[in-house]
Protein backbone atom coordinates (compact mmCIF):
# COMPACT_ATOMS: atom_id res chain seq x y z
CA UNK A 1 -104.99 -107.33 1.45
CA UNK A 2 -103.88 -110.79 2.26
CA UNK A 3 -100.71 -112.17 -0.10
CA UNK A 4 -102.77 -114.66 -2.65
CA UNK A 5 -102.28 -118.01 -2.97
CA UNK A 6 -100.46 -119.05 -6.70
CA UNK A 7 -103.85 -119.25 -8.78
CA UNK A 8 -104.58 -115.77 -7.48
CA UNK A 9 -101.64 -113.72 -8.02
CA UNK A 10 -102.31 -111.58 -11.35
CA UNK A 11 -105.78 -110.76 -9.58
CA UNK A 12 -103.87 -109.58 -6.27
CA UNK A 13 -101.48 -107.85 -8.24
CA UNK A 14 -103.88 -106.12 -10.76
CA UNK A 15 -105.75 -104.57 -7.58
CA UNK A 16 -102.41 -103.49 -6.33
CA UNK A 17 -101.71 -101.61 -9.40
CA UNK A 18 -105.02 -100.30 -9.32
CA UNK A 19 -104.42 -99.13 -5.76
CA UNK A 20 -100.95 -97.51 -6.48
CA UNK A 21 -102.86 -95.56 -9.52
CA UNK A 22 -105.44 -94.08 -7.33
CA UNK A 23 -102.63 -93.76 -3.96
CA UNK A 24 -100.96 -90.48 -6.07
CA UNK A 25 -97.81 -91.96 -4.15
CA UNK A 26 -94.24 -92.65 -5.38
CA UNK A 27 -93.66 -96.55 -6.41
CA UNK A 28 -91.62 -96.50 -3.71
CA UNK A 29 -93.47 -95.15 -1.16
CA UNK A 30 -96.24 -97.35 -2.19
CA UNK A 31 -94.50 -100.55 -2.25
CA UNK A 32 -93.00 -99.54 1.24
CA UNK A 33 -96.09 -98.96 2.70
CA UNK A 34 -97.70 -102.02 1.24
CA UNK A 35 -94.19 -104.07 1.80
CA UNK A 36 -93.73 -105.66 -1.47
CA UNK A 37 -90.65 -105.53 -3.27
CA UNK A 38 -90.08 -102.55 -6.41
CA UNK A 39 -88.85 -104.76 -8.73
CA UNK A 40 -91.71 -107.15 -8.22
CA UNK A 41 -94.17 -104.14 -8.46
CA UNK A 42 -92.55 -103.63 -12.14
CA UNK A 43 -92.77 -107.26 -13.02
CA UNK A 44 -95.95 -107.50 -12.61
CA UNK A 45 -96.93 -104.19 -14.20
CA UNK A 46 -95.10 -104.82 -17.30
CA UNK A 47 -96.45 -108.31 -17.23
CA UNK A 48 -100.60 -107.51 -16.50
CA UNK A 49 -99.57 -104.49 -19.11
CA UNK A 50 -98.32 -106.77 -21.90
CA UNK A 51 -101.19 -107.07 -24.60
CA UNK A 52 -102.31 -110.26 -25.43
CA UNK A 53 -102.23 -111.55 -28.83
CA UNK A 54 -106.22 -112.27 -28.30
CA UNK A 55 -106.58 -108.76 -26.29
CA UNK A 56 -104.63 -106.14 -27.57
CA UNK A 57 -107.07 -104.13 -29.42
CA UNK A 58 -109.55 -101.93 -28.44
CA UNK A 59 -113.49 -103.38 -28.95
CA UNK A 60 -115.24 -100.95 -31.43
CA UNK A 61 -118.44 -99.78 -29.61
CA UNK A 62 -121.32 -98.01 -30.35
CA UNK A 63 -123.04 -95.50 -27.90
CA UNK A 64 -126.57 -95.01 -28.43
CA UNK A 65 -128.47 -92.77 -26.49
CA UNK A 66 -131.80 -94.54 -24.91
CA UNK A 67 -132.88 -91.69 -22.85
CA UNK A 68 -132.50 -87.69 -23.77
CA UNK A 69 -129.68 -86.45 -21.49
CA UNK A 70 -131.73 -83.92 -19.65
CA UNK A 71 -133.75 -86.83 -18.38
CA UNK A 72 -131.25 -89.21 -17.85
CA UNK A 73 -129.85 -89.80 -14.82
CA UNK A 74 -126.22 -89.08 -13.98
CA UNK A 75 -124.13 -92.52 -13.70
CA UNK A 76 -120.25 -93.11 -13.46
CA UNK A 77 -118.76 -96.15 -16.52
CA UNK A 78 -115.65 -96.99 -15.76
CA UNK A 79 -114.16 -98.99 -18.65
CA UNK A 80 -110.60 -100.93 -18.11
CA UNK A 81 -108.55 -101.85 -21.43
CA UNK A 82 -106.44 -104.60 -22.06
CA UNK A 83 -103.62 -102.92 -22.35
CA UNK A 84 -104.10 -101.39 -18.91
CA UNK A 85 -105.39 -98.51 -18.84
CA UNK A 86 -109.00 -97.71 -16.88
CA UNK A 87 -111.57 -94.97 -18.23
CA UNK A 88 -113.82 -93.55 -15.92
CA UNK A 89 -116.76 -91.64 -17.78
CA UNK A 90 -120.12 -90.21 -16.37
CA UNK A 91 -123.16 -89.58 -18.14
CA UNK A 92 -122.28 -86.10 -19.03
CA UNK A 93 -119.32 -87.42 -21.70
CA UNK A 94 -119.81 -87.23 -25.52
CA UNK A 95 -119.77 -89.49 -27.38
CA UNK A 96 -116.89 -88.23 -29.63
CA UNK A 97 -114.85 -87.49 -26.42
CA UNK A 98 -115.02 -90.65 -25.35
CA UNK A 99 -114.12 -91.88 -28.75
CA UNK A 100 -111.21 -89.49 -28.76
CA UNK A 101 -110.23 -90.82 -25.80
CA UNK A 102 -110.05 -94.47 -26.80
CA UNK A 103 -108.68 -93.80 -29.54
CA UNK A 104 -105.43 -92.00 -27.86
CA UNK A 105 -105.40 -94.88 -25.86
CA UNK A 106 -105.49 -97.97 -28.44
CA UNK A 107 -102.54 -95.23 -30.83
CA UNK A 108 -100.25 -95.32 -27.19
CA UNK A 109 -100.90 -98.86 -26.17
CA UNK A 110 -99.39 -99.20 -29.94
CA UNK A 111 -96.63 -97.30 -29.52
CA UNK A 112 -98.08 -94.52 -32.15
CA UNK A 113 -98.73 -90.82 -31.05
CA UNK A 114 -100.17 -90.31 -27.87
């Protein structure tokens, strides 16, 4: 990927943290690889992590189920929270997993039990 130009950066560096999550490397053998600098891989991790003031909770949601399971077919969600984290959630999930789930989330994006 191309370096972006100044209006792009958070977008360029939000796909490179996305990248390093799914790379299972080190940070370092990431950046390496990728040649950007470690501490600007952690600047811009704690800064795209930082929650918002406008986005730091999690959006209550309501699952409703349109089709019966059996007869639905199986589809991949992949949800990605302000405070950084990305869900990804087939068809097969239950709804009080996945509300288990976001909830663990929104108490360790808080700093509460994880």
């Amino acid at each position: 990927m191309a370096k972006p130009d100044r209006s792009n950066r958070a977008v360029y560096w939000q796909q490179m943290l996305n990248d390093y999550a799914q790379s299972g490397r080190s940070v370092k053998q990431f950046c390496k690889q990728r040649s950007i600098s470690i501490p600007s891989f952690y600047q811009w991790k704690k800064k795209l992590s930082t929650p918002r003031a406008t986005t730091n909770a999690i959006m209550p949601i309501k699952l409703i189920a349109a089709v019966p399971a059996a007869c639905a077919p199986s589809r991949t969600v992949q949800i990605f929270t302000p405070s950084g984290f990305s869900i990804r959630i087939d068809s097969a999930t239950q709804s009080d997993d996945l509300l288990r789930i976001l909830r663990a989330i929104d108490d360790s994006s808080q700093g509460g039990p994880a």
